[in-house]
Protein backbone atom coordinates (compact mmCIF):
# COMPACT_ATOMS: atom_id res chain seq x y z
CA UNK A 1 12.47 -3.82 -14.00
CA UNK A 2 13.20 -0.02 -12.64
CA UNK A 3 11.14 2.41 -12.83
CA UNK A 4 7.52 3.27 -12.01
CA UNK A 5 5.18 0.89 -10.86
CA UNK A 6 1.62 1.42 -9.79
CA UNK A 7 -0.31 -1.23 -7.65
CA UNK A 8 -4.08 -1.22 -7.17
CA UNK A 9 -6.80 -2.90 -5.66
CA UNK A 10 -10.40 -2.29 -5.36
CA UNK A 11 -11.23 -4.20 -1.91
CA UNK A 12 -14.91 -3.71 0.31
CA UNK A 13 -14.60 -3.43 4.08
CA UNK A 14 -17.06 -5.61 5.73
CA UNK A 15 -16.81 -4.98 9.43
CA UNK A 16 -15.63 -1.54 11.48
CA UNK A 17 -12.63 -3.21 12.55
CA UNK A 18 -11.11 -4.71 9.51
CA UNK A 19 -8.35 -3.22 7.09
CA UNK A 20 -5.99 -3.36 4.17
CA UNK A 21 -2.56 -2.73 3.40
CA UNK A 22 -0.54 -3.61 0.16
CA UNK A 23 3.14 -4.07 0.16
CA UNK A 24 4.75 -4.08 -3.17
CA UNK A 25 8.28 -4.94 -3.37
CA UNK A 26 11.21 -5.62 -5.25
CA UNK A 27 13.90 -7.73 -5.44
CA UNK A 28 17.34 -7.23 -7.10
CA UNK A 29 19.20 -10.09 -6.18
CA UNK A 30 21.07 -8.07 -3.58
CA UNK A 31 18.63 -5.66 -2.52
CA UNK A 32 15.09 -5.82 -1.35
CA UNK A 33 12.61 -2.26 -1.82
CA UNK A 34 10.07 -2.42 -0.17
CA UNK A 35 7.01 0.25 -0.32
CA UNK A 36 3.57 0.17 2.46
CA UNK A 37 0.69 1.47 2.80
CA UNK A 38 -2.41 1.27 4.29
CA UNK A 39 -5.33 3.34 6.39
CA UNK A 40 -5.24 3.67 10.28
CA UNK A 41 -8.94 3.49 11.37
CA UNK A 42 -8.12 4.14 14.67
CA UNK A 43 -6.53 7.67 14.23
CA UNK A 44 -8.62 8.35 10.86
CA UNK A 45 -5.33 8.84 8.94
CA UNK A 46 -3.10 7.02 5.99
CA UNK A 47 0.03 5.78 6.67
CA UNK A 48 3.03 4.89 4.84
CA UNK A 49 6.28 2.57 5.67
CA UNK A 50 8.93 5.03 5.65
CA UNK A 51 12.77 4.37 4.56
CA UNK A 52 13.18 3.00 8.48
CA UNK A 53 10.39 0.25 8.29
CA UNK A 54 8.10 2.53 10.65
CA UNK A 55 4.57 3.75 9.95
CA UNK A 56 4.40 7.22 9.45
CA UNK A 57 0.50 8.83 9.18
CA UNK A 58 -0.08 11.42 6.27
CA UNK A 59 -3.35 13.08 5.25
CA UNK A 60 -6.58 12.89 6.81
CA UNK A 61 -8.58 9.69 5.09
CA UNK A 62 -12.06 10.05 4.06
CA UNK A 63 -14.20 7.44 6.45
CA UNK A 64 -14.27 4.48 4.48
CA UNK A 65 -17.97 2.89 4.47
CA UNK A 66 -17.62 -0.55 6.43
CA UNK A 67 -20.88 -2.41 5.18
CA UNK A 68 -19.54 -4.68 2.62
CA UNK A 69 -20.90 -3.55 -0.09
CA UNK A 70 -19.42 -0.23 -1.05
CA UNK A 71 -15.54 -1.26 -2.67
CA UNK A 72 -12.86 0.96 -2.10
CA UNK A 73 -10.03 2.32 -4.41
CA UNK A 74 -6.24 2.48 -3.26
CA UNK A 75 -3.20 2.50 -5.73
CA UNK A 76 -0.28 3.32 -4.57
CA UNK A 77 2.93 4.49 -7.05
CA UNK A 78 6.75 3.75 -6.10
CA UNK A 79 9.84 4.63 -8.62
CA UNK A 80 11.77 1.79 -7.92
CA UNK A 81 14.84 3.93 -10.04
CA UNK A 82 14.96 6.46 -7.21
CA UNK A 83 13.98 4.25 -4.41
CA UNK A 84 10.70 6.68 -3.69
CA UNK A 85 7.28 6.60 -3.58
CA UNK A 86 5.16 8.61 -6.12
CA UNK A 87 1.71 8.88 -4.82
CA UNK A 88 -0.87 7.26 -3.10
CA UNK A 89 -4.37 7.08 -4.14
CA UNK A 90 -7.81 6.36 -2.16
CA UNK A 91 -11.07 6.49 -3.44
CA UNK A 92 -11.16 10.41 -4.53
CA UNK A 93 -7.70 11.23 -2.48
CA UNK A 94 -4.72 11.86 -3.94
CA UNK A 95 -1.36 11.85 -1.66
CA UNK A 96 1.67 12.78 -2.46
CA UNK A 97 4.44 11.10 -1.60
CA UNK A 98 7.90 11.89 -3.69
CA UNK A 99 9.61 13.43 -0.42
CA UNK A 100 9.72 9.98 1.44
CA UNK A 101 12.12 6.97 0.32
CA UNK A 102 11.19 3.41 0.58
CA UNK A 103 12.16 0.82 2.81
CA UNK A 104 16.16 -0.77 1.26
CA UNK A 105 17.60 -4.32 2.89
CA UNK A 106 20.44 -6.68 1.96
CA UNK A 107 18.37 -9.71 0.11
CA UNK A 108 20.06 -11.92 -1.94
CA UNK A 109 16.77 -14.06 -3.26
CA UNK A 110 16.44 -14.05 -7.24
CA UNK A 111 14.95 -10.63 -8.77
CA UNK A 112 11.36 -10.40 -8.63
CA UNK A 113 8.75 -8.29 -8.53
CA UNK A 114 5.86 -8.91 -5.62
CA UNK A 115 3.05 -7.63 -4.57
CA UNK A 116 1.76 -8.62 -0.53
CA UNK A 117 -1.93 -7.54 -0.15
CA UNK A 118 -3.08 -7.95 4.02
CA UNK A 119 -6.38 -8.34 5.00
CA UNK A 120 -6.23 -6.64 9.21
CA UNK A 121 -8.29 -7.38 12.29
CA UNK A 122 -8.31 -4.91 14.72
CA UNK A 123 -8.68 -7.00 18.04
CA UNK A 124 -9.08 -10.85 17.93
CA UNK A 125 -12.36 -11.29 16.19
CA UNK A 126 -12.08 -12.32 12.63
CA UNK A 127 -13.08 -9.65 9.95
CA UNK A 128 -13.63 -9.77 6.00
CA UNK A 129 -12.13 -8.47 3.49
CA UNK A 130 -13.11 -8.48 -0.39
CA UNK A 131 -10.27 -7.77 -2.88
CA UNK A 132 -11.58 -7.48 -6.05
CA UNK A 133 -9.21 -5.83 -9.60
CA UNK A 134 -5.89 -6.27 -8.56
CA UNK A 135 -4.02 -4.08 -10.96
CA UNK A 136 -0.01 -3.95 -11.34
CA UNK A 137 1.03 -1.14 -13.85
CA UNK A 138 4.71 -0.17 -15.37
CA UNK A 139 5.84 3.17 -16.73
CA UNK A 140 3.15 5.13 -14.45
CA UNK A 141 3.71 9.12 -15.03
């Protein structure tokens, strides 16, 4: 299953303190990849889990409409042969991300690919999320 993967999701905010990330991983059967990424609304920035498991912020996001009613775009690309990401994009943003590596642990669950899509609350008030065209994608240039 190496190689390059793309993950997408269309998804429509529907309050100013919800969010999304997407976690795609895979597993080997000894190792576990792991790739992240998501928007910050509070610094107005995306991040991506670096090689350490810690949120690192690249590029300034577009504001992302919070009515509802306006979906979103995010795909995000990892090369699960080289253990990097590709690039990230967001609605008319593209990031690039082949510098950074992704996240490697010991795992010895059966060889899978998975995909982890998280609907955020900032604060303790629930928020909602719509997902909508989840999209997994092999041999991405």
């Amino acid at each position: 299953i190496l190689g390059r993967f793309g993950f997408e999701i269309a998804f429509a905010l529907a309050g100013a303190n919800a969010g999304v990330s997407i976690y795609p991983s895979l597993y080997s059967g000894t190792r576990r990849y792991i790739a992240g990424f998501r928007y910050d609304r509070v610094l107005g920035r995306w991040r991506y889990l670096d090689s350490d498991g810690n949120w690192q912020s690249i590029g300034n996001a577009v504001p992302l409409d919070y009515s509802g009613y306006a979906y979103h775009f995010l795909k995000l690309v990892a090369d699960f042969s080289t253990l990097k990401y590709v690039r990230a994009m967001a609605n008319e943003q593209t990031i690039l991300l082949s510098d950074y590596g992704l996240l490697d642990s010991a795992n010895t669950e059966s060889p899978r690919l998975n995909l982890q899509i998280v609907a955020e609350s900032l604060g303790y008030a629930s928020q909602t999320v719509y997902l909508d065209d989840v999209i997994i994608t092999q041999n991405e240039p």
